[in-house]
Protein backbone atom coordinates (compact mmCIF):
# COMPACT_ATOMS: atom_id res chain seq x y z
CA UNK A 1 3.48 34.84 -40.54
CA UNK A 2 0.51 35.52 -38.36
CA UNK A 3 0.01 31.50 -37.93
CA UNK A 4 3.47 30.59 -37.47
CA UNK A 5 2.55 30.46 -34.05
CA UNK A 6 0.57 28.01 -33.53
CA UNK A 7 2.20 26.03 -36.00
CA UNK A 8 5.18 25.95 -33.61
CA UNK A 9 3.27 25.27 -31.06
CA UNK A 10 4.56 28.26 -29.20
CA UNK A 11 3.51 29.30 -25.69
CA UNK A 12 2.64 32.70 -24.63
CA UNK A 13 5.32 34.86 -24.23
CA UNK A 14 6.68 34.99 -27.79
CA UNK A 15 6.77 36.46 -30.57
CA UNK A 16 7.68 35.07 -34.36
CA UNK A 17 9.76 37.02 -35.85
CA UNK A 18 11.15 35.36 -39.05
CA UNK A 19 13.44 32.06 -40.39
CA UNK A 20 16.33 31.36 -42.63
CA UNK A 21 17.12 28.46 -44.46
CA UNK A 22 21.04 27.19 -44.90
CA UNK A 23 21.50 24.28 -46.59
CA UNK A 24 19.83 21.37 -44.31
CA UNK A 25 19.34 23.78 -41.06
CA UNK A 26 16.14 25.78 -40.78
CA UNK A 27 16.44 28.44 -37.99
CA UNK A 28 13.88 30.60 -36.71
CA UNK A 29 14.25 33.82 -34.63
CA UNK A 30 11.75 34.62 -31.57
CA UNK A 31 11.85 37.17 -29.49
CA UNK A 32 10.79 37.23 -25.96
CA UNK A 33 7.37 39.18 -24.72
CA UNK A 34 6.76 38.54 -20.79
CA UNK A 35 5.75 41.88 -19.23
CA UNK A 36 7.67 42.24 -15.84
CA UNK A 37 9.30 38.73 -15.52
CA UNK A 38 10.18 37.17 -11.75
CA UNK A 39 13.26 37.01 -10.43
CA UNK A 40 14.58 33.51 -9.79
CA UNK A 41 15.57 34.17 -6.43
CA UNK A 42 13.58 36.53 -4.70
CA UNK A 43 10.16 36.15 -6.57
CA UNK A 44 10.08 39.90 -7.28
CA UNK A 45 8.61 41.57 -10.39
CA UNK A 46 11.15 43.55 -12.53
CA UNK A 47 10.70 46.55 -15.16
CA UNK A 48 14.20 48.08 -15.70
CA UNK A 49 15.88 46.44 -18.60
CA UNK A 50 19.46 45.62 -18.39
CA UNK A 51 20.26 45.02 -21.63
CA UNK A 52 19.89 41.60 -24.05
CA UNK A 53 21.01 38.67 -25.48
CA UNK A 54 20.46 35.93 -28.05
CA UNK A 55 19.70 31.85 -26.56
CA UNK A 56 20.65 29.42 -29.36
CA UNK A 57 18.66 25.85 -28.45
CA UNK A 58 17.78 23.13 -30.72
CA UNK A 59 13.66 22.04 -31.82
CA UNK A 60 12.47 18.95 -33.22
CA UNK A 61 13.30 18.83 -37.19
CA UNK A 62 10.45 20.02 -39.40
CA UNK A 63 9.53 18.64 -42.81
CA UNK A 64 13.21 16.53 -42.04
CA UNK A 65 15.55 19.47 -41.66
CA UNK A 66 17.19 20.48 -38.12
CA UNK A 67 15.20 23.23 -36.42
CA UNK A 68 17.34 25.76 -34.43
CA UNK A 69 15.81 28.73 -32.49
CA UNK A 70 17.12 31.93 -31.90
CA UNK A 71 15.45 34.06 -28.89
CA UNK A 72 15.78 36.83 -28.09
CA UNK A 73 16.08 36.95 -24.06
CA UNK A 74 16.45 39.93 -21.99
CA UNK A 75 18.20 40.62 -18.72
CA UNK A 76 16.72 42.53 -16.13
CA UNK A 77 17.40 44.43 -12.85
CA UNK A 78 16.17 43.04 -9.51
CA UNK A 79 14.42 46.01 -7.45
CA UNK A 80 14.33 44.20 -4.72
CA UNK A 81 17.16 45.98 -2.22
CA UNK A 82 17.17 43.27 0.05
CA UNK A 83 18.10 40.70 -2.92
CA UNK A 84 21.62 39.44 -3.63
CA UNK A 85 20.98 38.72 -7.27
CA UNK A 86 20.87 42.48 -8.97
CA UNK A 87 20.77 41.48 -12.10
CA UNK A 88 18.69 38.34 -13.77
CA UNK A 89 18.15 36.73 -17.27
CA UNK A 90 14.00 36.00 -17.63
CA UNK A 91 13.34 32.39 -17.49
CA UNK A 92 11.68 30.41 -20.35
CA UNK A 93 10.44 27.79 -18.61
CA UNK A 94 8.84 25.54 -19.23
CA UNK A 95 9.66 25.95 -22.55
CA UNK A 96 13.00 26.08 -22.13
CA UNK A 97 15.20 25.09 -18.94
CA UNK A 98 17.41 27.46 -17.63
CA UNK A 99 20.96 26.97 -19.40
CA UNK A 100 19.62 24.21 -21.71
CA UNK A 101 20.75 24.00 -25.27
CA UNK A 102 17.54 22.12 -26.72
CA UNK A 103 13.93 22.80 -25.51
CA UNK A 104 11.76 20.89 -23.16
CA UNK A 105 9.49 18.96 -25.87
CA UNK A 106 12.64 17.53 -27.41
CA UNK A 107 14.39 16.44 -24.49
CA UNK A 108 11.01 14.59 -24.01
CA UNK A 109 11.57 13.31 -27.41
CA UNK A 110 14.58 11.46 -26.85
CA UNK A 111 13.63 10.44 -23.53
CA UNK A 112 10.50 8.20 -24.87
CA UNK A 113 13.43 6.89 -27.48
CA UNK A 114 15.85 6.14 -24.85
CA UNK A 115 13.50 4.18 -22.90
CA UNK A 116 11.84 2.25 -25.51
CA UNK A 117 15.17 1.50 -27.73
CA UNK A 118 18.34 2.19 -25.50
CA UNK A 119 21.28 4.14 -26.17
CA UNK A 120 22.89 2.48 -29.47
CA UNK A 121 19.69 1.90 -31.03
CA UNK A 122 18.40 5.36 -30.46
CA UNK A 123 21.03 6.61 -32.10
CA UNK A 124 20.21 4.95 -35.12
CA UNK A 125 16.42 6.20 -34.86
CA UNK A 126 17.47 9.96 -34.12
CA UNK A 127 19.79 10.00 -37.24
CA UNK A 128 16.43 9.23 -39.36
CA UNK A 129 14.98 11.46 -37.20
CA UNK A 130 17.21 14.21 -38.02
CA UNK A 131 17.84 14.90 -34.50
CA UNK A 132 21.59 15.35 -33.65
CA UNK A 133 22.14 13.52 -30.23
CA UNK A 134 24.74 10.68 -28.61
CA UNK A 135 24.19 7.22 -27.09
CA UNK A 136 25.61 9.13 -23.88
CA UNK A 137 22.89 12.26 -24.17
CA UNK A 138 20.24 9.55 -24.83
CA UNK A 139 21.30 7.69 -21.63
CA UNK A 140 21.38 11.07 -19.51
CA UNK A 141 18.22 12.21 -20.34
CA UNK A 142 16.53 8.93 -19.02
CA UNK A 143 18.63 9.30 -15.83
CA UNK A 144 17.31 12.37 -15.68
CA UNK A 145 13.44 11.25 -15.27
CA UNK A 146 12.05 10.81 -11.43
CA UNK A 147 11.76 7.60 -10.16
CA UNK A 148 8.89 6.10 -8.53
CA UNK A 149 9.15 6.10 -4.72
CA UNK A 150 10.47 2.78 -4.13
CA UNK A 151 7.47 1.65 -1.32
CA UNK A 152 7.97 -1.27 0.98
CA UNK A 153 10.95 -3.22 0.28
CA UNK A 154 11.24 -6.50 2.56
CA UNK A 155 14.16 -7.32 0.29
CA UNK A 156 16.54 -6.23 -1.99
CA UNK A 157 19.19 -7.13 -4.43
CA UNK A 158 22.32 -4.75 -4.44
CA UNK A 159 25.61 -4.50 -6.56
CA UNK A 160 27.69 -2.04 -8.17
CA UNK A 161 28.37 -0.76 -11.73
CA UNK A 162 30.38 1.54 -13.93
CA UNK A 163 29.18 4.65 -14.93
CA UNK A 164 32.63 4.63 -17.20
CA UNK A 165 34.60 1.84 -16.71
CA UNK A 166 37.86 1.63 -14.45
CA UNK A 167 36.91 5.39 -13.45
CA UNK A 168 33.22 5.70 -11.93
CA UNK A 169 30.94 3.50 -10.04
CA UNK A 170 27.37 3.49 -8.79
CA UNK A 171 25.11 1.41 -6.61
CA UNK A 172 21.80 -0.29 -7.82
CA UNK A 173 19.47 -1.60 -5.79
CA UNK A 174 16.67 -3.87 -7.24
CA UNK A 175 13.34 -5.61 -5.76
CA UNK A 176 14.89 -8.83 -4.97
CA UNK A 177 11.36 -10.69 -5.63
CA UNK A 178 10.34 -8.84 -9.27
CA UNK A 179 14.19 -7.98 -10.42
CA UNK A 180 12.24 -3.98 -10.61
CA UNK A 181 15.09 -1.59 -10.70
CA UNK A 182 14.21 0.70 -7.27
CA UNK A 183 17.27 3.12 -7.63
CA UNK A 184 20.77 3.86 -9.16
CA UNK A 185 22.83 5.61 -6.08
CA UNK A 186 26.10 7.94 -7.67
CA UNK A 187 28.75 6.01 -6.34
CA UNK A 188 29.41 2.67 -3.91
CA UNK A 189 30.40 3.93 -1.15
CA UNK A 190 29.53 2.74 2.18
CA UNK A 191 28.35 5.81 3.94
CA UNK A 192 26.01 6.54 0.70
CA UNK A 193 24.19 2.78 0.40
CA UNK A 194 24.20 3.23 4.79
CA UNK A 195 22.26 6.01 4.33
CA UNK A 196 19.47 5.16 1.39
CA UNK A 197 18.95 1.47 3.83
CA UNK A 198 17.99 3.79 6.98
CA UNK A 199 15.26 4.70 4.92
CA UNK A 200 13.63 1.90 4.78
CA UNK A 201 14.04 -0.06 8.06
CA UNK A 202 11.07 -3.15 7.00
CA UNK A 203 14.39 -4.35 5.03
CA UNK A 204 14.58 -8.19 5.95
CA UNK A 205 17.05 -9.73 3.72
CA UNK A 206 19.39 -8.01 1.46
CA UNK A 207 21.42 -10.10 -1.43
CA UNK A 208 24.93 -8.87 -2.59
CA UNK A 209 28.36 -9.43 -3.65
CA UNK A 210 31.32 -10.45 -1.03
CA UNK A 211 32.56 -6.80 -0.63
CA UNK A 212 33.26 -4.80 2.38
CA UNK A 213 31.37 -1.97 1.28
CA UNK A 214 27.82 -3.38 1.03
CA UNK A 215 28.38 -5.54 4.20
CA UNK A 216 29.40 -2.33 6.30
CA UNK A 217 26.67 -0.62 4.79
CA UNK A 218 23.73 -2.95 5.95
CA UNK A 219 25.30 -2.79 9.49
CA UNK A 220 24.89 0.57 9.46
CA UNK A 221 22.09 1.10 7.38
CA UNK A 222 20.13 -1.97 8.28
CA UNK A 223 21.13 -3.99 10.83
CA UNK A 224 17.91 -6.20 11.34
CA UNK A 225 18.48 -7.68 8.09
CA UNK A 226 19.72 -10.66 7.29
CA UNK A 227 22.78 -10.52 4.37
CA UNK A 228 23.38 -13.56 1.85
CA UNK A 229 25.55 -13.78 -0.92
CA UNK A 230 23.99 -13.31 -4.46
CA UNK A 231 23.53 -16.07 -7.19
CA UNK A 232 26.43 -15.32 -8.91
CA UNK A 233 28.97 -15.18 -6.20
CA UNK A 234 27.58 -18.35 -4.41
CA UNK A 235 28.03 -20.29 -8.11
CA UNK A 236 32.18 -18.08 -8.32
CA UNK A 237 32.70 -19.63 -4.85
CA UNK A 238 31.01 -23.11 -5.37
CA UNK A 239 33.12 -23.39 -9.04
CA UNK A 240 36.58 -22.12 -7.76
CA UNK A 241 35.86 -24.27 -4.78
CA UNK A 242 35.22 -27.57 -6.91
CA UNK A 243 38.15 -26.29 -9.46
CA UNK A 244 40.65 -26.59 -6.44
CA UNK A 245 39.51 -29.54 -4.61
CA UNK A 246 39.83 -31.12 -8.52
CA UNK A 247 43.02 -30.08 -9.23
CA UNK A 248 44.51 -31.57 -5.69
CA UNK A 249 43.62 -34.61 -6.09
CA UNK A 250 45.11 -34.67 -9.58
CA UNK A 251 48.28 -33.78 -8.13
CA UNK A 252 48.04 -36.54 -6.04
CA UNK A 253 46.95 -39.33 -8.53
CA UNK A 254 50.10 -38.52 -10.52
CA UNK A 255 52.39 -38.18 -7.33
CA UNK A 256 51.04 -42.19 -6.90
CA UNK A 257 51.13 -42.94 -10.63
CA UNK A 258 55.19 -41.47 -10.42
């Protein structure tokens, strides 16, 4: 039991206490050691023990089986009189995120399978994996990773997509010259697009759709660039333009035919 903890890989600040085995779930119970933990809002040391409680996140499978981890966590009070929080749960981090229900190294996990496979397919390699997840959880936990700064962006390509379709939309915005993904905005809005394109005023040409969102947004946002219509829409326009000027002068070949 003594080298259980290095065999988990455990930071300082716990303490291996024991595991139980049912059926294909292994689960281990830790209990928490930090002498005179912080409090999250004030920064103050604390002593005076509240009382505790038992944090239930999931580990990476060992040996094949689903790990689960049971720790032991205790709450504190803040001493600090000038502090609205009076009471605090110790923080794990960065073992474990505040509120999170799997630990840091496996969210890191299924990031790096998310980003080399995709949602679908990563489902299929966590089930051999033996880690429980969704297509949906896969695609969060890439969103969550921070994005590059974006740089110097002469000029962009911007459209919208659905986050779920019919319901919620976002904004990406590539580099028009590489097709590089620079950033996914939360929604399409006009005001939010505006206010990303003040940030970078060497914008010189933007590409987009026909919409009244993204045109009012790069008068706001960037009005020394020059908007165009995107590949797509210029090929819609050209092809229902062609398909009408076709179809009336059918309708007058048979009208001379008649």
């Amino acid at each position: 039991m003594r080298d259980a903890k290095p065999v988990l890989a455990l930071p300082e600040g716990f303490q291996f206490v024991g595991f139980e085995k049912r059926n294909d779930m292994l689960t281990m119970t830790l209990v928490s050691t930090q002498v005179s933990p912080c409090c999250p809002l004030c920064g103050s040391a604390a002593r005076r023990v509240h009382s505790c409680y038992t944090r239930r996140v999931a580990d990476q499978p060992c040996g094949g089986q689903s790990l689960r981890l049971l720790i032991q966590v205790r709450k504190y009070f803040c001493e600090e009189s000038t502090c609205p929080r009076k009471i605090f749960a110790e923080r794990l981090v960065p073992f474990v995120d505040p509120f999170a229900r799997v630990i840091k190294r496996l969210c890191q996990i299924v990031q790096i399978i998310g980003l080399a496979t995709g949602g679908r397919l990563g489902v299929r390699v966590t089930d051999r994996l033996g880690i429980q997840t969704s297509r949906q959880t896969i695609l969060r936990r890439v969103m969550d990773l921070a994005t590059k700064p974006a740089g110097q962006v002469p000029r962009i390509g911007i459209d919208d997509f659905s986050f779920r379709r019919g319901h919620t939309f976002g904004t990406i915005i590539l580099k028009l010259k590489t097709h590089k993904m620079l950033e996914v905005l939360p929604d399409r809005t006009a005001e939010i697009t505006a206010a990303w394109m003040a940030t970078h005023p060497e914008i010189e040409l933007m590409s987009r759709d026909c919409g009244r969102d993204y045109t009012s947004a790069a008068a706001t946002g960037a009005p020394q660039a020059v908007q165009c219509a995107d590949r797509f829409h210029i090929l819609k326009n050209l092809g229902e333009a062609v398909e009408g000027c076709v179809a009336r002068h059918l309708a007058a070949k048979r009208k001379t035919q008649t």
